[in-house]
Protein backbone atom coordinates (compact mmCIF):
# COMPACT_ATOMS: atom_id res chain seq x y z
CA UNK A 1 101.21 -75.60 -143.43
CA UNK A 2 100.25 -71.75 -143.29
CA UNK A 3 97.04 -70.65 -142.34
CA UNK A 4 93.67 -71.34 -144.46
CA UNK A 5 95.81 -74.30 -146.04
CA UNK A 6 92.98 -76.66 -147.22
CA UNK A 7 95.31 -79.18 -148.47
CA UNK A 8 94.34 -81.60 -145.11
CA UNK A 9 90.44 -81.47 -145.62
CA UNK A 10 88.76 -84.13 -147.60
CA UNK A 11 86.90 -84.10 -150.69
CA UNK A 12 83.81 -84.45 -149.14
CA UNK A 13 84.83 -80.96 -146.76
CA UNK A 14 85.52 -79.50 -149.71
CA UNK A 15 82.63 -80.33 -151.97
CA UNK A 16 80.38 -78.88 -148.83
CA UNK A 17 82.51 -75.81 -148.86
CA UNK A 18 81.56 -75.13 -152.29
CA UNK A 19 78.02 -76.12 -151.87
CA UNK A 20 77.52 -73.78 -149.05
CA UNK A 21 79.80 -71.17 -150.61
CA UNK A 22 77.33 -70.87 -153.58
CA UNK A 23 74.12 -71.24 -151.61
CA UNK A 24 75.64 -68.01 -149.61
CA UNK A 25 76.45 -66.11 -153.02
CA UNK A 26 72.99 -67.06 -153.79
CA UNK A 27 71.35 -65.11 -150.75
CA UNK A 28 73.57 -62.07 -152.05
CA UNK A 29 76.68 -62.71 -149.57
CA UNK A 30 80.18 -61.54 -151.08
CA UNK A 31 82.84 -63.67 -152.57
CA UNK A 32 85.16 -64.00 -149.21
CA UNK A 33 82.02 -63.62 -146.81
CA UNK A 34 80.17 -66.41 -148.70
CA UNK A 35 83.58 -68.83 -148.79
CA UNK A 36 84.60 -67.68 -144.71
CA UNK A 37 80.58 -68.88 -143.69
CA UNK A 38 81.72 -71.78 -145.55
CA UNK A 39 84.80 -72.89 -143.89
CA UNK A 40 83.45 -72.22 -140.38
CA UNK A 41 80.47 -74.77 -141.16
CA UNK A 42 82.46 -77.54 -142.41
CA UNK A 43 84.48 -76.74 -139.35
CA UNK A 44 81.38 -76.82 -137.08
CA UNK A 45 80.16 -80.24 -138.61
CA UNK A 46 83.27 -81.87 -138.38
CA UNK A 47 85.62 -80.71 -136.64
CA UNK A 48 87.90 -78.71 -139.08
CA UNK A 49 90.58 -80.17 -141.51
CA UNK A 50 91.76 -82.53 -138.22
CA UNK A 51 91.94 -86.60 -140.19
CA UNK A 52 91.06 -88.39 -137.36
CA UNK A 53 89.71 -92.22 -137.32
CA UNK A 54 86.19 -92.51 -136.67
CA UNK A 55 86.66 -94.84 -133.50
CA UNK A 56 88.81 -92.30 -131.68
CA UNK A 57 86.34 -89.08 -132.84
CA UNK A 58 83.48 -91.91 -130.94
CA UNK A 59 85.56 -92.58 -128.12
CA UNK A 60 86.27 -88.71 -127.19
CA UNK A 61 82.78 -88.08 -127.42
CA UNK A 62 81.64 -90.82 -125.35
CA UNK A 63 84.40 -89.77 -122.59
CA UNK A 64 83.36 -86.60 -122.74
CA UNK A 65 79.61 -87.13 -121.30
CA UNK A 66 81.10 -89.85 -118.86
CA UNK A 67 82.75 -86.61 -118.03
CA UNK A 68 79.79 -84.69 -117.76
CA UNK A 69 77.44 -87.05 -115.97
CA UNK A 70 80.23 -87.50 -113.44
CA UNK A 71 80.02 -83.47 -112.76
CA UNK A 72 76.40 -83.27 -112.51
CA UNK A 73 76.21 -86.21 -110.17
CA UNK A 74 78.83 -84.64 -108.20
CA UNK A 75 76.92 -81.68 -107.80
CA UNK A 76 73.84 -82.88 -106.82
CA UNK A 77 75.93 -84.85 -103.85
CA UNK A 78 77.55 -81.44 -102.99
CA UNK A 79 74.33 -79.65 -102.60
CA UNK A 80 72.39 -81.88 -99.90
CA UNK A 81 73.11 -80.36 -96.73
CA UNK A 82 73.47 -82.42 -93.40
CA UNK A 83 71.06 -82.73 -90.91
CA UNK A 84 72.22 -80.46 -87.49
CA UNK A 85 71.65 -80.79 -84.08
CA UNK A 86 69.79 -77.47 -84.06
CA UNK A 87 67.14 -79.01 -86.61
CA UNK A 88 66.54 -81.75 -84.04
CA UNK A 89 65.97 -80.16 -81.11
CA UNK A 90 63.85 -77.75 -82.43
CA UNK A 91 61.84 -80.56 -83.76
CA UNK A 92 60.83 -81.82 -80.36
């Protein structure tokens, strides 16, 4: 498949290409400006021209923030410092 192929998009990506493509050539954008805005914001919303069931788009998203919570947890963990010896005496 060579490149801007938009043979594996479905008609629902492609009827928002258009629709955004003419609301850009509405606001004065040129022909290829108005149709590349296009393609990068069906790409944004879903993902590009990837077919991909809807359970396994759910469960990457879901692993990702287990991913994230498990950093920032981490990190708050990592930052507490230990109590010394110095802090002790000097507390007497």
């Amino acid at each position: 498949m060579p490149r801007g192929d938009k043979s594996s998009y479905t008609d629902k990506q492609k009827r928002q290409a258009e629709h955004i493509e003419e609301s850009e050539k509405a606001e004065g954008r040129g022909e290829e400006a108005a149709e590349r805005i296009a393609w990068a914001t069906v790409n944004k919303q879903d993902g590009g021209g990837r077919k991909q069931p809807a359970k396994t788009a759910a469960k990457k998203k879901s692993s990702a923030a287990k991913t994230t919570a498990k950093k920032a947890s981490s990190k708050k963990t990592a930052t507490k410092k230990p109590a010394t010896k110095k802090a002790a005496k000097t507390s007497r």
